[in-house]
C-alpha atoms as a PDB file:
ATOM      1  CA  UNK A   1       0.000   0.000   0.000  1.00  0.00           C
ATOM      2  CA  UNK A   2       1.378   3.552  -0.758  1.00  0.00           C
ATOM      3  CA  UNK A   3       1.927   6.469   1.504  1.00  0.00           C
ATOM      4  CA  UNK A   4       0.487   9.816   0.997  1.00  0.00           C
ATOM      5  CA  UNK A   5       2.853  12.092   0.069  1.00  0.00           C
ATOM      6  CA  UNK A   6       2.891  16.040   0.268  1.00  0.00           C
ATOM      7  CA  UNK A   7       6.205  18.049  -1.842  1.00  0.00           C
ATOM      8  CA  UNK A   8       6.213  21.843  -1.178  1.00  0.00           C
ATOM      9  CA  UNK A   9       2.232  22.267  -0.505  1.00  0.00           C
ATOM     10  CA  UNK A  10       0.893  25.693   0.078  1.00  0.00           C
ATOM     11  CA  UNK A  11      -2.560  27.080   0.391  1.00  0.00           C
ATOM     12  CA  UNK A  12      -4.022  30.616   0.784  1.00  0.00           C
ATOM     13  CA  UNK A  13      -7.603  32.073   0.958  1.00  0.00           C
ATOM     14  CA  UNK A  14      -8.587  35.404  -0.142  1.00  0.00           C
ATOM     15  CA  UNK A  15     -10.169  37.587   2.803  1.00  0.00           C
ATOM     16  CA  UNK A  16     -11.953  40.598   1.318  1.00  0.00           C
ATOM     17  CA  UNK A  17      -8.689  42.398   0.043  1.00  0.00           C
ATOM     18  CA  UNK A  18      -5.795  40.047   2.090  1.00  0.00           C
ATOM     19  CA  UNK A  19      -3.876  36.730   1.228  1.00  0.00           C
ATOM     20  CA  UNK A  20      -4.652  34.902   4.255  1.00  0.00           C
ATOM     21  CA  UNK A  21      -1.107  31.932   4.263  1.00  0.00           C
ATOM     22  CA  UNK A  22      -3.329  29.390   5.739  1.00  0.00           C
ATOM     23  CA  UNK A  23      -0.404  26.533   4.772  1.00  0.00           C
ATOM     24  CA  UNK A  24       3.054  27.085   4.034  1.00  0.00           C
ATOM     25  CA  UNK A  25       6.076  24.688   2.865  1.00  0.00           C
ATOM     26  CA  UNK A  26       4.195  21.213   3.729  1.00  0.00           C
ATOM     27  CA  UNK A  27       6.297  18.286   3.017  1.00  0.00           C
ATOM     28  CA  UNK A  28       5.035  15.282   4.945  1.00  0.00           C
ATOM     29  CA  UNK A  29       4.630  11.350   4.337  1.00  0.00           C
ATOM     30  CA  UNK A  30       2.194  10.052   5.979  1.00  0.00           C
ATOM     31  CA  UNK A  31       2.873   5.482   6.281  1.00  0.00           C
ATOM     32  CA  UNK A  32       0.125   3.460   4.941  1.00  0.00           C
ATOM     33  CA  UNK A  33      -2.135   1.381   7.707  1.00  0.00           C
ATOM     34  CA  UNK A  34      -0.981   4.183  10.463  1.00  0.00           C
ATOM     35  CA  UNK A  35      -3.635   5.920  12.975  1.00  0.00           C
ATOM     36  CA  UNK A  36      -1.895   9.153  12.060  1.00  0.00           C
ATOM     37  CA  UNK A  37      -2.929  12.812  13.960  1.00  0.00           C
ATOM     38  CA  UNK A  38      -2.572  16.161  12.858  1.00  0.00           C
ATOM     39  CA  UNK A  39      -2.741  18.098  16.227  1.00  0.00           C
ATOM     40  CA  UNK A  40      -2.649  22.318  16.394  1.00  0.00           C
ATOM     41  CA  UNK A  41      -4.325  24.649  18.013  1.00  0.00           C
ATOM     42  CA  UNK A  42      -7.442  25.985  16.263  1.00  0.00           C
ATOM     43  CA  UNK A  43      -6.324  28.117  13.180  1.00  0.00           C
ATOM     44  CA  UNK A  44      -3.106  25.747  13.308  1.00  0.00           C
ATOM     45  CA  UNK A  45      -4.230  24.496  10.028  1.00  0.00           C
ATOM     46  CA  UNK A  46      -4.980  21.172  10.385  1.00  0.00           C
ATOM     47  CA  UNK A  47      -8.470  21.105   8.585  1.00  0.00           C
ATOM     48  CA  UNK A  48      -7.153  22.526   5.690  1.00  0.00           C
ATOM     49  CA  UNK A  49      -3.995  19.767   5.366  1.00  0.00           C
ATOM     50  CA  UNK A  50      -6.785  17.172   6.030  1.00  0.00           C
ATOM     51  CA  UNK A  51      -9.153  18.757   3.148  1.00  0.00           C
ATOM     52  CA  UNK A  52      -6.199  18.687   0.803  1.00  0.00           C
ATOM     53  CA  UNK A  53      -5.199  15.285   1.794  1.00  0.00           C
ATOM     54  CA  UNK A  54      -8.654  14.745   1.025  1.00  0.00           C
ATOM     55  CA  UNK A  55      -8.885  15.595  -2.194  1.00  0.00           C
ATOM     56  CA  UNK A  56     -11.812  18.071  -1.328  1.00  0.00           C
ATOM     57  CA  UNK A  57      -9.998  21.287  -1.849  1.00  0.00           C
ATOM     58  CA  UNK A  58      -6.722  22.137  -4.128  1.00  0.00           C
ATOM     59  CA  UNK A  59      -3.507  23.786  -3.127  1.00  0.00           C
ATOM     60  CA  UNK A  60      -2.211  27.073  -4.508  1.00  0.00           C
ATOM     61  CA  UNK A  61       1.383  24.989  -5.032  1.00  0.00           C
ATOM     62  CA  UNK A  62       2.630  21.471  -4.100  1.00  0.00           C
ATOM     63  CA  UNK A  63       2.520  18.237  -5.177  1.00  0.00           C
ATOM     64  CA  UNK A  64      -0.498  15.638  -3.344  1.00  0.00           C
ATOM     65  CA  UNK A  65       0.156  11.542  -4.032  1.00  0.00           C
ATOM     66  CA  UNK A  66      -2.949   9.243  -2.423  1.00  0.00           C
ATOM     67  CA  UNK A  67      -2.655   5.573  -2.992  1.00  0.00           C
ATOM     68  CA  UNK A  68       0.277   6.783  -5.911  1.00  0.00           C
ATOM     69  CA  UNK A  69      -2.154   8.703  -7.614  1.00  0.00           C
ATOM     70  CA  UNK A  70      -1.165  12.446  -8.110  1.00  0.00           C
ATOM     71  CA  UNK A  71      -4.067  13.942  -7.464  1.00  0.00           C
ATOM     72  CA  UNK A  72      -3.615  17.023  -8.658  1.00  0.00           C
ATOM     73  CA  UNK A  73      -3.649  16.138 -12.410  1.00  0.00           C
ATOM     74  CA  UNK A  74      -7.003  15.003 -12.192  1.00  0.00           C
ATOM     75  CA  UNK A  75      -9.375  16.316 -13.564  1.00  0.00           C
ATOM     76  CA  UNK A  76     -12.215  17.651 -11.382  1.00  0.00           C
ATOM     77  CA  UNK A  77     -15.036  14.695 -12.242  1.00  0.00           C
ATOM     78  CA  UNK A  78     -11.749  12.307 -12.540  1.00  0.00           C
ATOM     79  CA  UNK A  79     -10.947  13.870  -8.950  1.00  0.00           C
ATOM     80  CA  UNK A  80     -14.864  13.030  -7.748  1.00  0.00           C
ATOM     81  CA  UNK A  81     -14.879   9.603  -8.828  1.00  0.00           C
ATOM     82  CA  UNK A  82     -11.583   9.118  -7.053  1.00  0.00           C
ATOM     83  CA  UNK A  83     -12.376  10.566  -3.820  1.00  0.00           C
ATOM     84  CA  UNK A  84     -15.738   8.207  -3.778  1.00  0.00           C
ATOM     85  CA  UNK A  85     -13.585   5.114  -4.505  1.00  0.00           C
ATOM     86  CA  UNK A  86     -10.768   5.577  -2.522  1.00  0.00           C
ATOM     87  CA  UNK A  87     -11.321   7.902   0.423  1.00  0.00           C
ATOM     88  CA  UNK A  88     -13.691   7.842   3.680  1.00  0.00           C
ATOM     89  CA  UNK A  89     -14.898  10.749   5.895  1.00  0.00           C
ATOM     90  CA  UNK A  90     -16.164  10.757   9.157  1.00  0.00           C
ATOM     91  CA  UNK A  91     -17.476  14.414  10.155  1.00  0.00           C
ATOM     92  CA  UNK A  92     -17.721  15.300  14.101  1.00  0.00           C
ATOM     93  CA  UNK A  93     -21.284  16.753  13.399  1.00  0.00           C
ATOM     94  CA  UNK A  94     -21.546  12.912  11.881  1.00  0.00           C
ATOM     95  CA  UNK A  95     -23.284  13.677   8.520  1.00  0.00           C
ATOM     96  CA  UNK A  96     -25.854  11.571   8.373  1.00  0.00           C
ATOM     97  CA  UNK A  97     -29.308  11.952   5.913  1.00  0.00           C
ATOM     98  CA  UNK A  98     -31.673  12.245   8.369  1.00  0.00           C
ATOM     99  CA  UNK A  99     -34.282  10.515   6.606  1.00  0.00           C
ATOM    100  CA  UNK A 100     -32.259   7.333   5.895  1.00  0.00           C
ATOM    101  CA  UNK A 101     -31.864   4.884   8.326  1.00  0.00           C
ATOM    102  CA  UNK A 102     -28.964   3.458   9.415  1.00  0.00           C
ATOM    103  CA  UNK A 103     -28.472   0.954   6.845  1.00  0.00           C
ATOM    104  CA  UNK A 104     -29.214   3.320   4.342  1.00  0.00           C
ATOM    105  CA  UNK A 105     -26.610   6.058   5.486  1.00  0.00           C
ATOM    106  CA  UNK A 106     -24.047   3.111   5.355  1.00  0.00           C
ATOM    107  CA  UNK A 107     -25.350   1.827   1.703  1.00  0.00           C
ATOM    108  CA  UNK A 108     -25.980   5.211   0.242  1.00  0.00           C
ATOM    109  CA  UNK A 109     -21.894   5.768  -0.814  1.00  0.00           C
ATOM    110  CA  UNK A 110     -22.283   1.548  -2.564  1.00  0.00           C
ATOM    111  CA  UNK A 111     -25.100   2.969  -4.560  1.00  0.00           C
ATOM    112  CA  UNK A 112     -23.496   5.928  -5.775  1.00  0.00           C
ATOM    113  CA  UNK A 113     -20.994   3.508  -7.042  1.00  0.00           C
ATOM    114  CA  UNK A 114     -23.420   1.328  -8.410  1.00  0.00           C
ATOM    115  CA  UNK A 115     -22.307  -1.498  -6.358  1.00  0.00           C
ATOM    116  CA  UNK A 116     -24.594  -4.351  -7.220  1.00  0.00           C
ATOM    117  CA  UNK A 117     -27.691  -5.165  -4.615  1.00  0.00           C
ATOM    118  CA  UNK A 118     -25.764  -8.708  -3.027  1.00  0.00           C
ATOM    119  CA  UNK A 119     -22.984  -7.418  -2.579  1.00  0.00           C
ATOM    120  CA  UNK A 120     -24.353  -3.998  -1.181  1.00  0.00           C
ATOM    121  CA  UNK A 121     -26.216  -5.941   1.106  1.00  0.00           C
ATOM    122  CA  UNK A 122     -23.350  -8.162   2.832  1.00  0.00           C
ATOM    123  CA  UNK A 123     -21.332  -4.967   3.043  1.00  0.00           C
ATOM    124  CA  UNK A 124     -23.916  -3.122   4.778  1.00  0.00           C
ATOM    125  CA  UNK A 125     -24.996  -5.787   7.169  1.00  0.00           C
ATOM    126  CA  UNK A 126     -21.186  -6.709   7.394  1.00  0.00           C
ATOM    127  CA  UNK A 127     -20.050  -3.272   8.722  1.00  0.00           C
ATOM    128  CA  UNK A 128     -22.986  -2.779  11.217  1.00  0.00           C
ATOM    129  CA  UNK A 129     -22.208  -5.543  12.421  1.00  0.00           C
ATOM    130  CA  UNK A 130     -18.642  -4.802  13.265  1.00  0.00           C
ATOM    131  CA  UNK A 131     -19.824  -1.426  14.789  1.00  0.00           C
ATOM    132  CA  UNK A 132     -22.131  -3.178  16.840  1.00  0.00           C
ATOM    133  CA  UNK A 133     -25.136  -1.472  15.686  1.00  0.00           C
ATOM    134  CA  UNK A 134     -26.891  -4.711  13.657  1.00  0.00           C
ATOM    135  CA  UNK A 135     -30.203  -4.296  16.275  1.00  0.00           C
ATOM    136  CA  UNK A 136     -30.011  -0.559  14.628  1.00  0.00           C
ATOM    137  CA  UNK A 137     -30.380  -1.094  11.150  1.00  0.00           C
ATOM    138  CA  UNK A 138     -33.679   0.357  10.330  1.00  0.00           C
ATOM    139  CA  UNK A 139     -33.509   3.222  12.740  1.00  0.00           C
ATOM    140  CA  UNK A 140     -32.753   7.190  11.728  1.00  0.00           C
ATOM    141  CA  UNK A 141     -30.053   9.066  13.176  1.00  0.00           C
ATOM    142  CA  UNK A 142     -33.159  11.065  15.905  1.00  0.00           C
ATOM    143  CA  UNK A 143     -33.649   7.834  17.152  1.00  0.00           C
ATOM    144  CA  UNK A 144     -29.441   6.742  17.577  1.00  0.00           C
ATOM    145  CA  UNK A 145     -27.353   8.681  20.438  1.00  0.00           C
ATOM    146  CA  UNK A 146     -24.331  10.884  19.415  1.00  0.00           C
ATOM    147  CA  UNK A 147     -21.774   7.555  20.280  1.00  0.00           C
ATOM    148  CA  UNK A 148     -24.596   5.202  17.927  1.00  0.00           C
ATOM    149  CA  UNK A 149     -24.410   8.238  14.659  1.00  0.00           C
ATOM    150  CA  UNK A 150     -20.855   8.200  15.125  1.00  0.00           C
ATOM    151  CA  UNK A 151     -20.961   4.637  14.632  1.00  0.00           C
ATOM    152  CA  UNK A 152     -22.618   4.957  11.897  1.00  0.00           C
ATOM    153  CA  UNK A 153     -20.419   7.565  10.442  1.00  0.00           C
ATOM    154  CA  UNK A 154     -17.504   4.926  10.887  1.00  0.00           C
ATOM    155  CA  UNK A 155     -19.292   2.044   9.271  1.00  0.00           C
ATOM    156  CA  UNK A 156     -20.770   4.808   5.708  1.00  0.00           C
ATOM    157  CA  UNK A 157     -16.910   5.898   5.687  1.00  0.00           C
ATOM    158  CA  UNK A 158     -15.267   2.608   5.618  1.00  0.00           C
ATOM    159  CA  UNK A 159     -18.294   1.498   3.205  1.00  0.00           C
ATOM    160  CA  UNK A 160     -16.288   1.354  -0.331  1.00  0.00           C
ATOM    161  CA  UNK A 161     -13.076  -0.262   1.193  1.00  0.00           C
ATOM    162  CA  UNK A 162     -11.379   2.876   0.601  1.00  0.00           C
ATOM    163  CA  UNK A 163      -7.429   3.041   0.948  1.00  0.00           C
ATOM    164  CA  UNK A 164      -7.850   6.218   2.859  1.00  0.00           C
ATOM    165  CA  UNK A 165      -9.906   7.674   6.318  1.00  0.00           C
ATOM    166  CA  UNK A 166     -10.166  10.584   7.720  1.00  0.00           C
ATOM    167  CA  UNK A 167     -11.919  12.104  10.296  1.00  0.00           C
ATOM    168  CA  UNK A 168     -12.266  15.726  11.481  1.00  0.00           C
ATOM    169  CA  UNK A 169     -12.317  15.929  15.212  1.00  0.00           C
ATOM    170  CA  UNK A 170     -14.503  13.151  15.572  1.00  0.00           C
ATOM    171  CA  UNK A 171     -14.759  13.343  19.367  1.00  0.00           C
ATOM    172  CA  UNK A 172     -15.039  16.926  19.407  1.00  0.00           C
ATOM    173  CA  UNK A 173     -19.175  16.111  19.739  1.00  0.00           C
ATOM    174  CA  UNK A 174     -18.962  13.916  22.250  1.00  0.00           C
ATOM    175  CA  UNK A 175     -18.175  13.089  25.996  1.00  0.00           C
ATOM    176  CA  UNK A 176     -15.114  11.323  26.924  1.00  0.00           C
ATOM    177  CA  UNK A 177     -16.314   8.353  27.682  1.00  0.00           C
ATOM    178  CA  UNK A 178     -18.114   8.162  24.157  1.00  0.00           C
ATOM    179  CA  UNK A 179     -15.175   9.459  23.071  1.00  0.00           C
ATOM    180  CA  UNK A 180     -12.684   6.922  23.652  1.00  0.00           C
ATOM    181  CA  UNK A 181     -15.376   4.262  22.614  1.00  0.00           C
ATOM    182  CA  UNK A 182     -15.527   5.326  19.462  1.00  0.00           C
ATOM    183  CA  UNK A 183     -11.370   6.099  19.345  1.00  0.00           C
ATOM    184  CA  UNK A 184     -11.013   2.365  20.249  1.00  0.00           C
ATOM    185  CA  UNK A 185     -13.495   1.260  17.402  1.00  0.00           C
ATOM    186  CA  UNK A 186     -11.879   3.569  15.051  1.00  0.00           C
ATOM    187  CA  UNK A 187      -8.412   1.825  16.315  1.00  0.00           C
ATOM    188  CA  UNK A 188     -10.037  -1.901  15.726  1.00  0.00           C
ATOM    189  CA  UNK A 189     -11.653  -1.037  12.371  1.00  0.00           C
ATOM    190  CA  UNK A 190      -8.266   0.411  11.406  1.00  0.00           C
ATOM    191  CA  UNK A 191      -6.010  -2.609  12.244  1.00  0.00           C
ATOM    192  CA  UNK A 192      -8.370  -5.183  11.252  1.00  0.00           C
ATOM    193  CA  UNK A 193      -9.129  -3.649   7.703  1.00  0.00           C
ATOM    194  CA  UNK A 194      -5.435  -2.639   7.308  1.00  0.00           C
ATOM    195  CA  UNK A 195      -7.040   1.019   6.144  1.00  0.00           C
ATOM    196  CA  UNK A 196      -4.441   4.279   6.516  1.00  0.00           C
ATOM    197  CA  UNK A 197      -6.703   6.992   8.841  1.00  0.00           C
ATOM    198  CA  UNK A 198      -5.639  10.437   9.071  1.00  0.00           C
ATOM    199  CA  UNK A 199      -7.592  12.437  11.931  1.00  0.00           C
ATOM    200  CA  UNK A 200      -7.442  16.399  12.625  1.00  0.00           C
ATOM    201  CA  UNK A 201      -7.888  16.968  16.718  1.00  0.00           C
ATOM    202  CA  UNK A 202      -6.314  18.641  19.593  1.00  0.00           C
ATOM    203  CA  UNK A 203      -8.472  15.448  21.748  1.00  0.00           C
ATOM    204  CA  UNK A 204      -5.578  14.297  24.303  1.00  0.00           C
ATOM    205  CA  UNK A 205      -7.464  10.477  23.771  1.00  0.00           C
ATOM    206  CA  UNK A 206      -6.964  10.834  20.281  1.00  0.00           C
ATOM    207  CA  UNK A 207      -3.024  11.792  20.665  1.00  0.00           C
ATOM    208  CA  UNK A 208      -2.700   8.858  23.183  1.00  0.00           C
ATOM    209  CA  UNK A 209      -4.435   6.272  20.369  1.00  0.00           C
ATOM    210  CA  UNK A 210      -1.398   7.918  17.696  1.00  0.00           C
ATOM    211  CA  UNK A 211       0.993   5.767  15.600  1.00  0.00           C
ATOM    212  CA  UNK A 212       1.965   9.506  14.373  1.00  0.00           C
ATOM    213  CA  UNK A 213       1.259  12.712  15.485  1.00  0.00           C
ATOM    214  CA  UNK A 214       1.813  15.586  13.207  1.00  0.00           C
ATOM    215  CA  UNK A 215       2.536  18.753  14.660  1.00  0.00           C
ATOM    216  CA  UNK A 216       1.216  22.176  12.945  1.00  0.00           C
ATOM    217  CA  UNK A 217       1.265  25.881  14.227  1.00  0.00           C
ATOM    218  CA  UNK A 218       0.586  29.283  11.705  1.00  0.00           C
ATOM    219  CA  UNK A 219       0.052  26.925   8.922  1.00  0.00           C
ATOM    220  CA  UNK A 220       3.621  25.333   9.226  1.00  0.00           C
ATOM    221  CA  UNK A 221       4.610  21.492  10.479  1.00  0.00           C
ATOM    222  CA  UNK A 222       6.618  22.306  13.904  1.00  0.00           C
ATOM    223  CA  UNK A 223       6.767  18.666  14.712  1.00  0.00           C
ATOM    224  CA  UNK A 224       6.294  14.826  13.443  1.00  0.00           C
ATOM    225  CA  UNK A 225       6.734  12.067  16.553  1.00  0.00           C
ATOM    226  CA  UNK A 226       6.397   8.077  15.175  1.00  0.00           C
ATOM    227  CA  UNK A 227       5.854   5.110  17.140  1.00  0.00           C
ATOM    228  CA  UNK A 228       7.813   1.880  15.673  1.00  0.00           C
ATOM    229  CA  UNK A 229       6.608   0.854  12.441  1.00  0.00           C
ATOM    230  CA  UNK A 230       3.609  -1.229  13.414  1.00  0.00           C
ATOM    231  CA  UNK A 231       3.209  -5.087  12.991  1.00  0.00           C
END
């Protein structure tokens, strides 16, 4: 499995009349089937790197490689269809279509691939399963709590097998205890579907869970700490 790679990456926004540096200089490698973090204070620029790494926003400069593709010389539909195949999300406000259940959150990103009906089905069943939340198939996200959505969130992210995770401060919207219930899942799901997840958070329970923690202040990596390469 390939690493994602970042050469030289830069980003700025446009504030009224000011260039607003919101990244500057990135060069990073992040190991394949790692529980990486990218930890900063707010305005550290973490959200950003994790939208670029994402594939849901471009750089001003750089170079971006996911699973040795380089993204950036797609084209934007090219770019879609790539992000839907290869990359999950899971959103601290969870995301979910409140009129779906729970089975249909997790099967709506198989039918925008057109995954056929069987094999949607196993998946589906398969991953709530896993996330303990079988008895909760047919229920909406009003009738799950914050810990059961999130759950959810995990399982509709992890849906299309994709090479790639990542979460923004998935804890952020929950208490601790929840919290490091759902880090621990997130942990499992990682090692036991060999899948590379990239989080944003400043969550200490997070930081403890870390293969990697990347470092960022004013837009800038200050910092990359790694664990032994894990078995």
């Amino acid at each position: 499995m390939n690493p994602v790679i970042l050469n030289k990456v830069a980003k700025h926004y446009r504030l009224d009349s000011v260039d607003v540096p919101a990244l500057a200089d990135i060069n990073l490698e992040i190991h394949p089937q790692r529980f990486t973090v990218l930890s900063g204070p707010s305005g550290s620029g973490k959200t950003t790197l994790l939208n670029l790494i994402g594939c849901v926003d471009r750089p001003d400069s750089g170079e971006i490689i996911v699973a040795g593709e380089p993204v950036l010389a797609l084209k934007d539909d090219a770019l879609s269809d790539f992000r839907a195949r290869r990359i999950g999300f899971i959103f601290q406000n969870f995301n979910l279509l409140p009129v779906l259940s729970a089975y249909e959150n997790v099967e709506y990103p198989l039918l925008l691939n057109k995954t056929p009906p069987k094999q949607r089905r196993e998946r589906v069943l398969s991953l709530l399963d896993a996330v303990g939340l079988a008895d909760r198939a047919r229920n909406r996200p009003g009738q799950l709590s914050g810990g059961q959505r999130q759950r959810v969130a995990i399982a509709r992210a992890l849906a299309t097998e994709p090479t790639l995770v990542l979460a923004d401060e998935p804890t952020a919207n929950l208490d601790s205890h929840t919290g490091d219930a759902i880090i621990q899942l997130m942990r499992k799901m990682q090692r036991e579907l060999k899948v590379t997840f990239v989080f944003s958070s400043h969550d200490p329970q997070v930081l403890a869970e870390a293969d990697d923690v990347v470092s960022i202040r004013d837009g800038r990596i200050t910092e990359i700490r790694r664990q032994e390469d894990v078995q």
